[in-house]
PDB file of N, CA and C in Angstrom:
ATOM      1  N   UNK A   1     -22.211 -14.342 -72.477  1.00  0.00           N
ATOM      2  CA  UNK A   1     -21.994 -13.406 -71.396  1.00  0.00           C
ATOM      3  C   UNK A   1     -20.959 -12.384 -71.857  1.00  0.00           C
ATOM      4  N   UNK A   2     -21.167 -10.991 -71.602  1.00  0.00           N
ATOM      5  CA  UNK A   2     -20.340  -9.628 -71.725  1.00  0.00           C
ATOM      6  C   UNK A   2     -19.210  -9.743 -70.697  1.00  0.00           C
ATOM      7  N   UNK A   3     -17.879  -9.790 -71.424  1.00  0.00           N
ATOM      8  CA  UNK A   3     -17.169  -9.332 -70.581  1.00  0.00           C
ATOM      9  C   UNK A   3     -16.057  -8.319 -70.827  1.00  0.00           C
ATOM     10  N   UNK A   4     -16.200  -6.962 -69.551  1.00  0.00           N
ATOM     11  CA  UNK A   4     -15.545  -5.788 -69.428  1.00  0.00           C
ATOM     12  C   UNK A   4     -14.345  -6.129 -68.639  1.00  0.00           C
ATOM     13  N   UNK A   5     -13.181  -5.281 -68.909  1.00  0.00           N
ATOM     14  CA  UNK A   5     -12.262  -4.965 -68.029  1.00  0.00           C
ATOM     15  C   UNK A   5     -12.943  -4.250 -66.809  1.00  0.00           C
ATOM     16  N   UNK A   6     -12.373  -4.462 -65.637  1.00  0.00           N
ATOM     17  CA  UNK A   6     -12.322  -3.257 -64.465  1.00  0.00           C
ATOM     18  C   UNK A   6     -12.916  -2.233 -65.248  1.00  0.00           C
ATOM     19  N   UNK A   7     -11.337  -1.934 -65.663  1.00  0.00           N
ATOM     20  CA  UNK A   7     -11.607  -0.395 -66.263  1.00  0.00           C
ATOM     21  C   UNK A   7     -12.538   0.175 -66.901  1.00  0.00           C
ATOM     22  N   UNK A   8     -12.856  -0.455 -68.347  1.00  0.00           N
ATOM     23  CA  UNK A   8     -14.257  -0.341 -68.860  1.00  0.00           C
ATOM     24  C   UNK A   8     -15.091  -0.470 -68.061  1.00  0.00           C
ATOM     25  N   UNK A   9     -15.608  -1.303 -66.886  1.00  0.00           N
ATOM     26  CA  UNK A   9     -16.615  -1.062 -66.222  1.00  0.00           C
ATOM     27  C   UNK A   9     -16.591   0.162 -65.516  1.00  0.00           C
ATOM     28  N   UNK A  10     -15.631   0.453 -65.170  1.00  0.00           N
ATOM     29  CA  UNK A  10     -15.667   1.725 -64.535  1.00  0.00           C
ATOM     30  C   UNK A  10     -15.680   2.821 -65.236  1.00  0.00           C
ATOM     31  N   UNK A  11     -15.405   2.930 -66.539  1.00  0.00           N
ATOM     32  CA  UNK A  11     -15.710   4.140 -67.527  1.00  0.00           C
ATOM     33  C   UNK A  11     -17.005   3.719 -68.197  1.00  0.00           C
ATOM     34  N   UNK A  12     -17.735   2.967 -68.122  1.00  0.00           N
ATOM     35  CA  UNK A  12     -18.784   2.760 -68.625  1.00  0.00           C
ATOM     36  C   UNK A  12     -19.786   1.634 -67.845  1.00  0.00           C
ATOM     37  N   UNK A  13     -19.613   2.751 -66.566  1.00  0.00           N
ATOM     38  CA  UNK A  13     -20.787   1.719 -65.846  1.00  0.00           C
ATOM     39  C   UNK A  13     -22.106   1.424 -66.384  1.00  0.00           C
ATOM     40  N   UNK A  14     -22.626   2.595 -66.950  1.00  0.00           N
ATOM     41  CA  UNK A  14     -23.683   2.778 -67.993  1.00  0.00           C
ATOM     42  C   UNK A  14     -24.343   1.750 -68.502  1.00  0.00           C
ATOM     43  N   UNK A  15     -23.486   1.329 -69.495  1.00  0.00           N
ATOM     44  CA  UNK A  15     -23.272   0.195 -70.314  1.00  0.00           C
ATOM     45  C   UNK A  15     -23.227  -0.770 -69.491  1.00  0.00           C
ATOM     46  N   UNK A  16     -22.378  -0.642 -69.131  1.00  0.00           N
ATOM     47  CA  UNK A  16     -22.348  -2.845 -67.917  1.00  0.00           C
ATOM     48  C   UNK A  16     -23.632  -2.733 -67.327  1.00  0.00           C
ATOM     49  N   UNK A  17     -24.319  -1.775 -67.187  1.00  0.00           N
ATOM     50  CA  UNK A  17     -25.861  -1.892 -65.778  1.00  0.00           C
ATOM     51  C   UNK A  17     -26.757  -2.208 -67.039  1.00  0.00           C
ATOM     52  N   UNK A  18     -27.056  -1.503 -68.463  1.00  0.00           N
ATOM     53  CA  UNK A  18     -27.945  -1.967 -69.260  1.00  0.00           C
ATOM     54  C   UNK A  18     -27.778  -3.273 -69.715  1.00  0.00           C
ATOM     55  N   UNK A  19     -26.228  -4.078 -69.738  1.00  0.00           N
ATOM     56  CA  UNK A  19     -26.237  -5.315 -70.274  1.00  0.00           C
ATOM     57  C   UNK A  19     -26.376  -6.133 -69.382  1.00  0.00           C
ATOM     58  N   UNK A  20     -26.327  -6.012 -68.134  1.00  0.00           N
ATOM     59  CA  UNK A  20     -26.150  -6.244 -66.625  1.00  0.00           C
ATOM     60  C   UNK A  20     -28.185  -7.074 -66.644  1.00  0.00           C
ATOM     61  N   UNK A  21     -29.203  -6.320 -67.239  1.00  0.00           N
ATOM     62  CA  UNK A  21     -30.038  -6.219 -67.319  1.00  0.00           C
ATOM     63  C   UNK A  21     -30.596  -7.345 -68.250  1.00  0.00           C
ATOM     64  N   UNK A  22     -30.116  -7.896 -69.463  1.00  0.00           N
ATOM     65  CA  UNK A  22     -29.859  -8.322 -70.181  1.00  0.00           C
ATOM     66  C   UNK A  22     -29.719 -10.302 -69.645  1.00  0.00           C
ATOM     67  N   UNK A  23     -28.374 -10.168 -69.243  1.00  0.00           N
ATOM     68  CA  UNK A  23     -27.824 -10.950 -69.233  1.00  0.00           C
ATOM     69  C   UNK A  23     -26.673 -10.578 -67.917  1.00  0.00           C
ATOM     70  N   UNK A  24     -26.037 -11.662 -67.345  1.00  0.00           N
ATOM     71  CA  UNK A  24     -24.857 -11.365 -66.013  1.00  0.00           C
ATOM     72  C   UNK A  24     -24.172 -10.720 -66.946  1.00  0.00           C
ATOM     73  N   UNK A  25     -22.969 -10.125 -66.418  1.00  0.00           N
ATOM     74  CA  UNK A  25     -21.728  -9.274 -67.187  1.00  0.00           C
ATOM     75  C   UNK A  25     -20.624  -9.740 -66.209  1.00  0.00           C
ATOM     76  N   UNK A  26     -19.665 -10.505 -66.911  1.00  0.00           N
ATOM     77  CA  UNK A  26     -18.286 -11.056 -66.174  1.00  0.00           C
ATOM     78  C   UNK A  26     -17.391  -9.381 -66.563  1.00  0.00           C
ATOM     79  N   UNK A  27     -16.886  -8.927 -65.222  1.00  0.00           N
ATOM     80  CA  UNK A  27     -16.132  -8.014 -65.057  1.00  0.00           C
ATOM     81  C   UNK A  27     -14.024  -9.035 -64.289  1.00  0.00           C
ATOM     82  N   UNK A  28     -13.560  -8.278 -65.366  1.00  0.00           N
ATOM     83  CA  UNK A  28     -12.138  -9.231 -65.324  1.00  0.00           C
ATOM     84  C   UNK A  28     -11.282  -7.827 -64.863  1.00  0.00           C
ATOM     85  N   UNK A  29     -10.281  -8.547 -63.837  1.00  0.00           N
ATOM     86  CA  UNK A  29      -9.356  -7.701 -63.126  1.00  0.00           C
ATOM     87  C   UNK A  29      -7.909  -8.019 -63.062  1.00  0.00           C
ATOM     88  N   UNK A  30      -6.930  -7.470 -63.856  1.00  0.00           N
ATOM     89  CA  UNK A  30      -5.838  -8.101 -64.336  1.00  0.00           C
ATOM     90  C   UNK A  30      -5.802  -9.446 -64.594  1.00  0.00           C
ATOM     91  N   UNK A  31      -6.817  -9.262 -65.968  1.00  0.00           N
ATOM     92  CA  UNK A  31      -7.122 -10.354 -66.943  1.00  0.00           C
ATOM     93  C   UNK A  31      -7.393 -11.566 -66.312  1.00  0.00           C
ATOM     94  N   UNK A  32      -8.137 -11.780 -65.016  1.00  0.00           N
ATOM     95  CA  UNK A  32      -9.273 -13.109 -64.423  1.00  0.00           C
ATOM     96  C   UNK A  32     -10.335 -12.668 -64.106  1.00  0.00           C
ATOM     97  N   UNK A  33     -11.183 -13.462 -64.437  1.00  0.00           N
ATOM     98  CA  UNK A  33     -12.538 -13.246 -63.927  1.00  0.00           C
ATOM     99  C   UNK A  33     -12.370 -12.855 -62.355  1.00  0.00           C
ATOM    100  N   UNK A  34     -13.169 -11.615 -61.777  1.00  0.00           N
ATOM    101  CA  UNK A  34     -13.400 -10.938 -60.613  1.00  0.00           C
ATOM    102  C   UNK A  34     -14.868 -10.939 -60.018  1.00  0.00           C
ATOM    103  N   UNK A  35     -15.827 -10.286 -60.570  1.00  0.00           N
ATOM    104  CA  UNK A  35     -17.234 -10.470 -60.639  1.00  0.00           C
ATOM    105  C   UNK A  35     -17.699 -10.639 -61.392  1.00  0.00           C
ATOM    106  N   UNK A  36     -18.714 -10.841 -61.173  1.00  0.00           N
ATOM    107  CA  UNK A  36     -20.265 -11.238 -62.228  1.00  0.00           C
ATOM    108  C   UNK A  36     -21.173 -10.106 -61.938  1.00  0.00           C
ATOM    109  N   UNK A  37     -22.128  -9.259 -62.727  1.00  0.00           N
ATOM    110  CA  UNK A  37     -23.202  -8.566 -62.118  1.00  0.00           C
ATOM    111  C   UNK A  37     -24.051  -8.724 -62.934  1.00  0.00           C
ATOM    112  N   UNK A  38     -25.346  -8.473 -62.194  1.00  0.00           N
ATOM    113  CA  UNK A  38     -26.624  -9.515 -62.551  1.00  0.00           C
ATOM    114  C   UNK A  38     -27.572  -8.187 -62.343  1.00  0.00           C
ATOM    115  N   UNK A  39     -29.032  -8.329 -62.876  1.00  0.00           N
ATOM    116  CA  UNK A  39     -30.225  -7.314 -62.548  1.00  0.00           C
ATOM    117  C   UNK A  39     -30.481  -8.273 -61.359  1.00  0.00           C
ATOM    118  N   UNK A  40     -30.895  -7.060 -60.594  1.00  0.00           N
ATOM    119  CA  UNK A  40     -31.502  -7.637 -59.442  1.00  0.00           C
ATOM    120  C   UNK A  40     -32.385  -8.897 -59.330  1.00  0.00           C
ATOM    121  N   UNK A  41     -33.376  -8.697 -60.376  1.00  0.00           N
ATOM    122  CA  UNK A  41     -34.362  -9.907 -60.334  1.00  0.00           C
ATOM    123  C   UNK A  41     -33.662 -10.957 -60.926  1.00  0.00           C
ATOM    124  N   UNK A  42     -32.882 -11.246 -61.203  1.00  0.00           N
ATOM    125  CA  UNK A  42     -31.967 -12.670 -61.557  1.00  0.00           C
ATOM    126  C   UNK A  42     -31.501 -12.824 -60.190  1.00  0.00           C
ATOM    127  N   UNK A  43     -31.057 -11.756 -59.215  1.00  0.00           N
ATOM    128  CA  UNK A  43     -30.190 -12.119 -58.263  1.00  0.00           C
ATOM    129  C   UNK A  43     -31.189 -12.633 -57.149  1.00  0.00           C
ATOM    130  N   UNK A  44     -32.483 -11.799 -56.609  1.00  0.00           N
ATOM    131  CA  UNK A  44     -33.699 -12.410 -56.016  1.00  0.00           C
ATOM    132  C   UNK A  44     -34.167 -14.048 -56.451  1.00  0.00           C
ATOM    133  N   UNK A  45     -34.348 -14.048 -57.760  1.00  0.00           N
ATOM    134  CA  UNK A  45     -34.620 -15.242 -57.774  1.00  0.00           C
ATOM    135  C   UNK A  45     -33.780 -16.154 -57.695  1.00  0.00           C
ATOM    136  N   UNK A  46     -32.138 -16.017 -58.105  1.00  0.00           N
ATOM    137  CA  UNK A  46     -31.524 -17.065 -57.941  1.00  0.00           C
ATOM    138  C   UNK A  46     -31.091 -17.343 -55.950  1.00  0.00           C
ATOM    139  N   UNK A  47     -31.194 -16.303 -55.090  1.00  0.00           N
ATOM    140  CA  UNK A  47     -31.594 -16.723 -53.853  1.00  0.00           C
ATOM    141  C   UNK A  47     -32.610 -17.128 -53.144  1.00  0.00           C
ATOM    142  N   UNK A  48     -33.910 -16.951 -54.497  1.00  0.00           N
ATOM    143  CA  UNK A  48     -35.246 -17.811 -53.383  1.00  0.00           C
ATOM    144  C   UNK A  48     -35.025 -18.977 -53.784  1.00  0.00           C
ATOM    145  N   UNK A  49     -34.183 -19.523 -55.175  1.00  0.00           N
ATOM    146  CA  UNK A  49     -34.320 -20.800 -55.239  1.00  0.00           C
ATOM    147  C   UNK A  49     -33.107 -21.785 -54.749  1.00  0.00           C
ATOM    148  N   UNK A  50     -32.079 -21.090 -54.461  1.00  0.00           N
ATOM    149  CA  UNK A  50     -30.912 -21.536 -52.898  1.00  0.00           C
ATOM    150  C   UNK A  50     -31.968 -21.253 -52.011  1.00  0.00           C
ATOM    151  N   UNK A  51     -32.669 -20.254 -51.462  1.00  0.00           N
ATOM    152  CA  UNK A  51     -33.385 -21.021 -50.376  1.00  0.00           C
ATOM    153  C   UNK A  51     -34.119 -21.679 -50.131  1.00  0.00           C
ATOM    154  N   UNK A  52     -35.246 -22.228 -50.826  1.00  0.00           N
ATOM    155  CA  UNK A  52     -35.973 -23.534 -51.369  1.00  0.00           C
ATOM    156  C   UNK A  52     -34.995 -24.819 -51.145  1.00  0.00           C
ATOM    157  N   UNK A  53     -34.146 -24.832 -51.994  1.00  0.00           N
ATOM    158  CA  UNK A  53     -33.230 -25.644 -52.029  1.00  0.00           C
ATOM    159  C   UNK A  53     -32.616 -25.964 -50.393  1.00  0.00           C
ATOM    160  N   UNK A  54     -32.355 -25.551 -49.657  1.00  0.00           N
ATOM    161  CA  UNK A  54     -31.838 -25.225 -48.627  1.00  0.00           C
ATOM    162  C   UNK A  54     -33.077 -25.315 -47.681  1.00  0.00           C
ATOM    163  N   UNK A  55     -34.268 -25.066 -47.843  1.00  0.00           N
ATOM    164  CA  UNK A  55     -35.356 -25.788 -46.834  1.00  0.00           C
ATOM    165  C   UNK A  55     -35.834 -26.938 -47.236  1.00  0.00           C
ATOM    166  N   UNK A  56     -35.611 -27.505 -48.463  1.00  0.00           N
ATOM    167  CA  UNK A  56     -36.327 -28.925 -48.662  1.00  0.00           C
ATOM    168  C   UNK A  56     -35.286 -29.566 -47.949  1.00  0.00           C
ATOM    169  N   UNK A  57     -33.936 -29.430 -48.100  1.00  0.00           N
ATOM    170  CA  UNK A  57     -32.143 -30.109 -47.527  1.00  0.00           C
ATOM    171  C   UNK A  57     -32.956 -30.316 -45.589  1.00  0.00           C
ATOM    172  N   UNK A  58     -33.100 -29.151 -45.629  1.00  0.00           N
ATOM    173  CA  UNK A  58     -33.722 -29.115 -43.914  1.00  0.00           C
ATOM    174  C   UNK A  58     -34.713 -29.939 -43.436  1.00  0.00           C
ATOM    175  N   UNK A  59     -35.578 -29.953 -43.938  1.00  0.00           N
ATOM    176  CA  UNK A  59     -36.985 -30.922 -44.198  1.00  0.00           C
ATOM    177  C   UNK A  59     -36.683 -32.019 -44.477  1.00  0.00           C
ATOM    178  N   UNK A  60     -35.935 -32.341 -44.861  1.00  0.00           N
ATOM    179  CA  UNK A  60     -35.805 -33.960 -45.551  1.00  0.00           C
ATOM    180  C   UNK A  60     -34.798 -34.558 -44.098  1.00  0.00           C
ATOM    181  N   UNK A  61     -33.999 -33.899 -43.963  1.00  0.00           N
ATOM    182  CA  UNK A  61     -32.539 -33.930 -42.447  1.00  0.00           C
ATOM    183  C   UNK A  61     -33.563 -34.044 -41.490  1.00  0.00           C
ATOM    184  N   UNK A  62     -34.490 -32.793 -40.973  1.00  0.00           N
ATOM    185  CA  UNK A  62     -35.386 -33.392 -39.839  1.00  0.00           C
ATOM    186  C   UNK A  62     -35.908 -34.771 -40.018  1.00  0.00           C
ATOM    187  N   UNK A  63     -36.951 -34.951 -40.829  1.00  0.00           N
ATOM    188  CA  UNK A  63     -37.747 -35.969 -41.174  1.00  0.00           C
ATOM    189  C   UNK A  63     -37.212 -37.257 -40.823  1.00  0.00           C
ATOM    190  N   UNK A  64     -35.474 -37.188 -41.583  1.00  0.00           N
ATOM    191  CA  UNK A  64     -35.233 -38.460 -41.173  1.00  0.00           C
ATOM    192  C   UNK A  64     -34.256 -38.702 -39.762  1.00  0.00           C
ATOM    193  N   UNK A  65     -34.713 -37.893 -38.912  1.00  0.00           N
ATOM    194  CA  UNK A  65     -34.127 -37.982 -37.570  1.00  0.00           C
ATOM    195  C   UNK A  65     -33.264 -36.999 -36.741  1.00  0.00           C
ATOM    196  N   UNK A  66     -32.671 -36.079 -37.854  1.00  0.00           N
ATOM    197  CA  UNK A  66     -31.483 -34.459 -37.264  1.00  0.00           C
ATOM    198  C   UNK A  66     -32.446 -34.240 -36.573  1.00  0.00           C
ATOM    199  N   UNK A  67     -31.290 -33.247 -36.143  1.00  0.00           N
ATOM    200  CA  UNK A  67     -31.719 -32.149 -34.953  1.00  0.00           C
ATOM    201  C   UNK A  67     -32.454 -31.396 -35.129  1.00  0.00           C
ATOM    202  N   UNK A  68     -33.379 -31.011 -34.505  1.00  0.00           N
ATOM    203  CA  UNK A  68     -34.282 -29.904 -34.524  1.00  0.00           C
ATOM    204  C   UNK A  68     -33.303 -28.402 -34.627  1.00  0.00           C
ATOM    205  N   UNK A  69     -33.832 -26.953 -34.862  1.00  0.00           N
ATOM    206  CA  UNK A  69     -33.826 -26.170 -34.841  1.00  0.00           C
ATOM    207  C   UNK A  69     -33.295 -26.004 -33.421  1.00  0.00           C
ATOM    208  N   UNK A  70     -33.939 -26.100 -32.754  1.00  0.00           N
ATOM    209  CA  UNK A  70     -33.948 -26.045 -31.180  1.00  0.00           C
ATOM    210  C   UNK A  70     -32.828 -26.773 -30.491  1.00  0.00           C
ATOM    211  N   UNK A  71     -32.812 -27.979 -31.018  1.00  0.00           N
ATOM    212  CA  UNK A  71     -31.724 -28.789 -30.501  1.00  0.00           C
ATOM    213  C   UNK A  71     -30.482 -28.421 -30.592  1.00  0.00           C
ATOM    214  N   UNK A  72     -30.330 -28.038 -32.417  1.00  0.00           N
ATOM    215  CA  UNK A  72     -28.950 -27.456 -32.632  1.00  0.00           C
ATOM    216  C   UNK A  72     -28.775 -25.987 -31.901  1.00  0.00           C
ATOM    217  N   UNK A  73     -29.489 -25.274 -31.588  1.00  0.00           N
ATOM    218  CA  UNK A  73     -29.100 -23.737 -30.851  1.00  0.00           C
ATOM    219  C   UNK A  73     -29.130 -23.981 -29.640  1.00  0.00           C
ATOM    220  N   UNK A  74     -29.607 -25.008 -28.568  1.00  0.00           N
ATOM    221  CA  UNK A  74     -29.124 -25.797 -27.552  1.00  0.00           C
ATOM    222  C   UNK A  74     -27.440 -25.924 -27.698  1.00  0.00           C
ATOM    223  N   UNK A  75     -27.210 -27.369 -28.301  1.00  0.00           N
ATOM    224  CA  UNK A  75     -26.081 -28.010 -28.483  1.00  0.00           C
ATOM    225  C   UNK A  75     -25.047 -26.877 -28.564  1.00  0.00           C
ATOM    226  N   UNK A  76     -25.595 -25.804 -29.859  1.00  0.00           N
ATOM    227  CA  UNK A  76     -24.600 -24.344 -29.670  1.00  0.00           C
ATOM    228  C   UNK A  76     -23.974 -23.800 -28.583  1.00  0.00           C
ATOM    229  N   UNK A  77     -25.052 -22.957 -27.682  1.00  0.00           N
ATOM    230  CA  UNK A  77     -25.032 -22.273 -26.562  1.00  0.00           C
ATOM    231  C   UNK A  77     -24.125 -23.349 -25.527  1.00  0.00           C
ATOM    232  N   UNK A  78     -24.571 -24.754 -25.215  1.00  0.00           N
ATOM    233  CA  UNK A  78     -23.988 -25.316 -24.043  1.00  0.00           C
ATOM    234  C   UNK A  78     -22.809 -25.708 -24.946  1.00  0.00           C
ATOM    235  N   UNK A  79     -22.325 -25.172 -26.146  1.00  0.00           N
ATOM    236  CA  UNK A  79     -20.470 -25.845 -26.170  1.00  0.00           C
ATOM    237  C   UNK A  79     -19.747 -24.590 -25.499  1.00  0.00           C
ATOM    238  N   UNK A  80     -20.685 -23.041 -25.470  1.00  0.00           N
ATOM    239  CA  UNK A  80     -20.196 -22.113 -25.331  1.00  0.00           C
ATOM    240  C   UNK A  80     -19.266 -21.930 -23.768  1.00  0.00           C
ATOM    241  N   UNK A  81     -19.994 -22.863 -22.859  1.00  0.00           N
ATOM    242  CA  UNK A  81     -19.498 -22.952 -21.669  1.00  0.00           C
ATOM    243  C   UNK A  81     -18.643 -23.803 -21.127  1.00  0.00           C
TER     244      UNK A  81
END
């Protein structure tokens, strides 16, 4: 993984978006890691597969007895009062 100062990223955004493309690019901000930037399609896919991940978690919780969808936005609303 590429890693720029702030600064360099900011004088050469250029560059960080083509390597960005590549591979993530760790951007460091008084010398610690700050961000990461990614091409989009790394960033799409690494959220369809947190959300996969995150509906099988759901699916498996119903199945074995949680709350419904419904139940929990119930339970929500009536703590509200």
């Amino acid at each position: 993984m590429k890693t720029f100062t702030a600064t360099e990223a900011k004088n050469k955004l250029g560059a960080v978006m083509d390597s960005a493309l590549v591979e993530p690019v760790m951007i460091e901000k008084s010398g610690r890691n700050s961000v990461v930037i990614m091409a989009a399609s790394e960033y799409e896919r690494l959220t369809a597969m947190e959300d996969a991940y995150w509906g099988a978690r759901a699916a498996r919780a119903e199945a074995a007895g949680f709350a419904t969808p419904d139940e929990v936005t119930k339970l929500i609303e009536d703590a509200g009062d």
